[in-house]
N, C-alpha and C. Protein backbone atom coordinates (compact mmCIF):
# COMPACT_ATOMS: atom_id res chain seq x y z
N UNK A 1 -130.96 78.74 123.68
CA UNK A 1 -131.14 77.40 124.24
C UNK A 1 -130.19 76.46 123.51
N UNK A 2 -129.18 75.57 123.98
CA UNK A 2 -128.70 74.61 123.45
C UNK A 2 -128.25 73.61 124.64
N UNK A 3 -127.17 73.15 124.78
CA UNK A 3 -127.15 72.17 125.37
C UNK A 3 -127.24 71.85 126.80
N UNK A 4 -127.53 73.23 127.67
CA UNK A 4 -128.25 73.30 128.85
C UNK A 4 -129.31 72.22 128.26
N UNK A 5 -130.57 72.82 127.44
CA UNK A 5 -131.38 72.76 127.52
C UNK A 5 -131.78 71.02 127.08
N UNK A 6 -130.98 70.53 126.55
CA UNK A 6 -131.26 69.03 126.11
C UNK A 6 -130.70 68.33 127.41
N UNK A 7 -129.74 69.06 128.28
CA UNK A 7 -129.66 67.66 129.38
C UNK A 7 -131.05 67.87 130.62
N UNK A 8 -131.23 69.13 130.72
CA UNK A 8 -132.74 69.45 131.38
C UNK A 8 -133.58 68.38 131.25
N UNK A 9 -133.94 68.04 129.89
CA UNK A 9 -135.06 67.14 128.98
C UNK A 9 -134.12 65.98 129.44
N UNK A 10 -133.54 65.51 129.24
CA UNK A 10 -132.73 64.26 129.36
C UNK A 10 -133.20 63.86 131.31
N UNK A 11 -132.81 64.72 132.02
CA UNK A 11 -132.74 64.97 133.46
C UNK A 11 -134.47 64.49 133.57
N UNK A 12 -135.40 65.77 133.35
CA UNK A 12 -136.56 65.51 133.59
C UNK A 12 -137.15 64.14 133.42
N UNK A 13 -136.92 63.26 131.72
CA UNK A 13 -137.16 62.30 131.35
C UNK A 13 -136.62 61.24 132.63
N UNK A 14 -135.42 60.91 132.75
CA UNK A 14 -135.06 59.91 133.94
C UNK A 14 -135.29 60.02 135.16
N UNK A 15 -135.80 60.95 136.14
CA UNK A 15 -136.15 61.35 137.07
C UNK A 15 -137.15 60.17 137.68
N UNK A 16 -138.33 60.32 136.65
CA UNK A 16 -139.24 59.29 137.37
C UNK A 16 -138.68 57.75 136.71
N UNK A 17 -137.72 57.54 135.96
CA UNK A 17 -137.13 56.19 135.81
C UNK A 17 -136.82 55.36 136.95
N UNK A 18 -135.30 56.25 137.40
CA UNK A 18 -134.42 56.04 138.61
C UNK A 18 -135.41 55.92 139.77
N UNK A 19 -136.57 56.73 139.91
CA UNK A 19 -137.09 56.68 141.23
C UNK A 19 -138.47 55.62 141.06
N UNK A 20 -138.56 54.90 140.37
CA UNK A 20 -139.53 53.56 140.56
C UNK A 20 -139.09 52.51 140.52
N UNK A 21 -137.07 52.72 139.73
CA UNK A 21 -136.05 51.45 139.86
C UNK A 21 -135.64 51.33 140.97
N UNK A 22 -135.76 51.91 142.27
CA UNK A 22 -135.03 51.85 143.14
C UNK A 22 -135.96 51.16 144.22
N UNK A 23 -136.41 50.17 143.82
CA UNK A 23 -137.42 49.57 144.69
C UNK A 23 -137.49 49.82 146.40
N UNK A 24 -135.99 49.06 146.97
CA UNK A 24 -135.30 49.27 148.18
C UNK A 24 -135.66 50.63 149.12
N UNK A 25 -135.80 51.66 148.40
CA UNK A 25 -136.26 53.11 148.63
C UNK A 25 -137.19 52.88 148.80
N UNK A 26 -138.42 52.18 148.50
CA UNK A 26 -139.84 52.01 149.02
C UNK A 26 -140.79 50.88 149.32
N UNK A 27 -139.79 49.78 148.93
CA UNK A 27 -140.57 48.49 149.58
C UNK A 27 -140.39 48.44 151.21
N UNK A 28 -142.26 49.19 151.56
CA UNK A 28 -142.88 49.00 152.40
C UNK A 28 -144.19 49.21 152.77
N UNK A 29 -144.36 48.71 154.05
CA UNK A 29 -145.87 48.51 153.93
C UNK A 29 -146.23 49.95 154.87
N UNK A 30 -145.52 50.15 155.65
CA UNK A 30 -145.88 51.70 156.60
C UNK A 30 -145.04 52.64 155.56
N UNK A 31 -145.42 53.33 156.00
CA UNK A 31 -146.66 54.31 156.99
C UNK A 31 -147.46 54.49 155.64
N UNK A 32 -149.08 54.18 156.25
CA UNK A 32 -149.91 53.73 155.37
C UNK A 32 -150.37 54.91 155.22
N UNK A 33 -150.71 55.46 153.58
CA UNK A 33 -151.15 57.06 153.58
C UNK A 33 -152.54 56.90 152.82
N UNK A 34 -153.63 57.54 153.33
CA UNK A 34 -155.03 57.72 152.91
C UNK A 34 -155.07 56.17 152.43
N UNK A 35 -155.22 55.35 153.81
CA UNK A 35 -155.23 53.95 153.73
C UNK A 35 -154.75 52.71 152.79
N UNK A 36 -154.27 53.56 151.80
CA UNK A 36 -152.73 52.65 150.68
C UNK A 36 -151.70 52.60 151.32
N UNK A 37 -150.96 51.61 151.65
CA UNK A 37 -149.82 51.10 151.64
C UNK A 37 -148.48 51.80 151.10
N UNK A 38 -147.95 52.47 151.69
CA UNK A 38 -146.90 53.27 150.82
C UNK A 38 -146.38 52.97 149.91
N UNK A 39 -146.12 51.25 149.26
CA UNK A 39 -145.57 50.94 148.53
C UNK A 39 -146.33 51.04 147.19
N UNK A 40 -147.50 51.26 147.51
CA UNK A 40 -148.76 51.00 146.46
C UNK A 40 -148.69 53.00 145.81
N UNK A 41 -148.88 53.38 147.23
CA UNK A 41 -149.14 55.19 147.12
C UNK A 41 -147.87 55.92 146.45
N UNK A 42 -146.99 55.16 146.63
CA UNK A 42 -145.30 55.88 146.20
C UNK A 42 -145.69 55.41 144.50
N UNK A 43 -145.86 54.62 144.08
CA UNK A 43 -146.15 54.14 142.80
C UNK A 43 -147.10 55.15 141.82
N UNK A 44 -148.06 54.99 143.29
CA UNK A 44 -149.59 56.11 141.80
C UNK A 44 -148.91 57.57 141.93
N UNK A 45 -148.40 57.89 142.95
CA UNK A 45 -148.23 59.55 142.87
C UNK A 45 -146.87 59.53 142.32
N UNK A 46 -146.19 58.49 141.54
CA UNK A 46 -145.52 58.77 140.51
C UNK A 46 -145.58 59.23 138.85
N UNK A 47 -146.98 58.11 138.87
CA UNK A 47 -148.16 58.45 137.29
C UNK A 47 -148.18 60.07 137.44
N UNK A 48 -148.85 61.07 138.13
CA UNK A 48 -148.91 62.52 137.92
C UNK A 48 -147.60 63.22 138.07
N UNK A 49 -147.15 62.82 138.97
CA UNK A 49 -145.53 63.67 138.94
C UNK A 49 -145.12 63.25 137.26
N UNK A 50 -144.88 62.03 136.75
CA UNK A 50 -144.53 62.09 135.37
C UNK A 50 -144.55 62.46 134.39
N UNK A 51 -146.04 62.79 134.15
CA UNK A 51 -146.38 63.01 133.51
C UNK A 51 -146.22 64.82 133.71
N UNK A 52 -146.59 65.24 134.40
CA UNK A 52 -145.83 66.66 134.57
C UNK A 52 -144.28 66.60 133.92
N UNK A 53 -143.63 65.79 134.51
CA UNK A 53 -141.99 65.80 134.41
C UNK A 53 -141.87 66.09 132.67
N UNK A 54 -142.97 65.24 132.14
CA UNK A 54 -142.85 64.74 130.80
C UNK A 54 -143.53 65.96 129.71
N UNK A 55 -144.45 66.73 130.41
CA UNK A 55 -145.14 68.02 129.74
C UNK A 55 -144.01 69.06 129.93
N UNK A 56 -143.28 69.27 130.76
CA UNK A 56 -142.02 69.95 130.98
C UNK A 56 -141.14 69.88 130.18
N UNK A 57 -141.02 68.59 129.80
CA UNK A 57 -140.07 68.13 129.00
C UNK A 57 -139.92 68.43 127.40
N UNK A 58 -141.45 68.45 127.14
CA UNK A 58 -142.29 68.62 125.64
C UNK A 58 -142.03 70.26 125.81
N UNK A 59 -142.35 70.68 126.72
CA UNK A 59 -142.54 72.51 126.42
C UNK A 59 -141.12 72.81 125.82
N UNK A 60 -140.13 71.99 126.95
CA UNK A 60 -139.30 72.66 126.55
C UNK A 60 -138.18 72.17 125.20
N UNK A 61 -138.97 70.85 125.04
CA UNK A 61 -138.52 70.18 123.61
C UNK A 61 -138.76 71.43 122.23
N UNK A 62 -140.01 72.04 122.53
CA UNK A 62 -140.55 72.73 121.67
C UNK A 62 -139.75 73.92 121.29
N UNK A 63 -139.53 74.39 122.41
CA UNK A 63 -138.95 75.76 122.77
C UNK A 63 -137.43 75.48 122.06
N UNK A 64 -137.07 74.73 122.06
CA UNK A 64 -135.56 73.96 121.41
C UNK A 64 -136.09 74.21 120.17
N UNK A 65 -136.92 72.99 119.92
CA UNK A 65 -136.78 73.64 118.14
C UNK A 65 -137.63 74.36 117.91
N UNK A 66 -137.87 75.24 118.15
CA UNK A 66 -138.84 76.84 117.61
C UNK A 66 -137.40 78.07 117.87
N UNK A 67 -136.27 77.56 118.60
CA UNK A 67 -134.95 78.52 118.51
C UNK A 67 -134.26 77.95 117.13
N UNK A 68 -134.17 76.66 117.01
CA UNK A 68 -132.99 76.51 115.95
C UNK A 68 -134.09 76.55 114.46
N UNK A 69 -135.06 77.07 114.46
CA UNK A 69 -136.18 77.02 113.15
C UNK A 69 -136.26 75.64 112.68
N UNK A 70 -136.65 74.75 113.59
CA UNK A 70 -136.86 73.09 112.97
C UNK A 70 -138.48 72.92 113.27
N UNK A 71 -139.69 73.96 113.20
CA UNK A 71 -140.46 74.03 113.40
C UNK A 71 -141.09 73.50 111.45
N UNK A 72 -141.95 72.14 111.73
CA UNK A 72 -142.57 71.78 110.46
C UNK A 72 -142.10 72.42 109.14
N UNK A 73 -142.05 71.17 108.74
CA UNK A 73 -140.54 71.57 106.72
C UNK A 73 -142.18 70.77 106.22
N UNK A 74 -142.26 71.86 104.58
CA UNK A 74 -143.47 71.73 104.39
C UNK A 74 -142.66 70.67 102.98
N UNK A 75 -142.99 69.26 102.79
CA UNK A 75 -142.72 68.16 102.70
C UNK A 75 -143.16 68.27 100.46
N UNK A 76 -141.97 67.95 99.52
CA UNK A 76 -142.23 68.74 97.92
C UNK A 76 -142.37 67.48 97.67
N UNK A 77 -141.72 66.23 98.17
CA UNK A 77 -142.06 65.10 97.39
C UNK A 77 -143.47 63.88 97.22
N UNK A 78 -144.40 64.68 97.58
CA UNK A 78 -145.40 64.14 97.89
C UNK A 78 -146.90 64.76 96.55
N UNK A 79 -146.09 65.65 95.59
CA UNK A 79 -146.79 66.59 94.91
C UNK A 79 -146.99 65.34 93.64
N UNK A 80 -148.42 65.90 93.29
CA UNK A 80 -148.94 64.92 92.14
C UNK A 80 -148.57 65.46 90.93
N UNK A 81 -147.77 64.41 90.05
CA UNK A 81 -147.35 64.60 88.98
C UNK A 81 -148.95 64.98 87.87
N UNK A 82 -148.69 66.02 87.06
CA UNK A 82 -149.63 66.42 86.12
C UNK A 82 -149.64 66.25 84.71
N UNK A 83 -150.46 65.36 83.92
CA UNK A 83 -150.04 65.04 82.88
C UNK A 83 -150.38 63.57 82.77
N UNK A 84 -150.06 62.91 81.47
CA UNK A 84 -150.76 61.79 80.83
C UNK A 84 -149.77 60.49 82.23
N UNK A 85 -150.16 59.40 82.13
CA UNK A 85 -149.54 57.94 82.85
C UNK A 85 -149.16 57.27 81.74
C-alpha cells in the first residue's frame, strides 16, 4: 500500500464535500421522496453515505499504517524518575 492508497482516502474524504457544495445540483423542491422535499432528502442521505465514505477511509487509514509498522510507539519519556527530589 502506498500512494494509491492515500489518494483513495483523500478521494473518499471529499466525495461527500464536493457533493453538498454543489448546491445547484439539488436545489429543489420535486420530486418529493417519502414526502421530504428532495432538497431536504439529498442532504440526510448524505449523513449515512459519509459516514460510510469515512469508515472506509479509517479501515483503510489503518491498513496504511499497520504496512509501514507505525502501529502505537510505546512512549520512554513519561517514566518516573526513582530516587530522592
Amino acid at each position: 500500500m502506498g500512494r494509491g492508497t492515500d489518494i483513495s482516502i483523500v478521494i473518499l474524504l471529499i466525495i461527500p464535500l464536493i457533493a453538498l457544495l454543489l448546491i445547484p445540483t439539488y436545489n429543489s423542491e420535486y420530486p418529493i421522496i417519502l414526502g421530504i422535499p428532495f432538497f431536504y432528502f439529498y442532504q440526510m442521505m448524505w449523513m449515512p453515505l459519509g459516514a460510510l465514505l469515512f469508515y472506509i477511509a479509517a479501515v483503510l487509514w489503518n491498513k496504511r499504517d499497520k504496512s509501514h509498522g507505525l502501529t502505537g510507539s510505546k512512549s520512554t519519556g513519561s517514566r518516573r524518575r526513582r530516587g530522592r527530589m
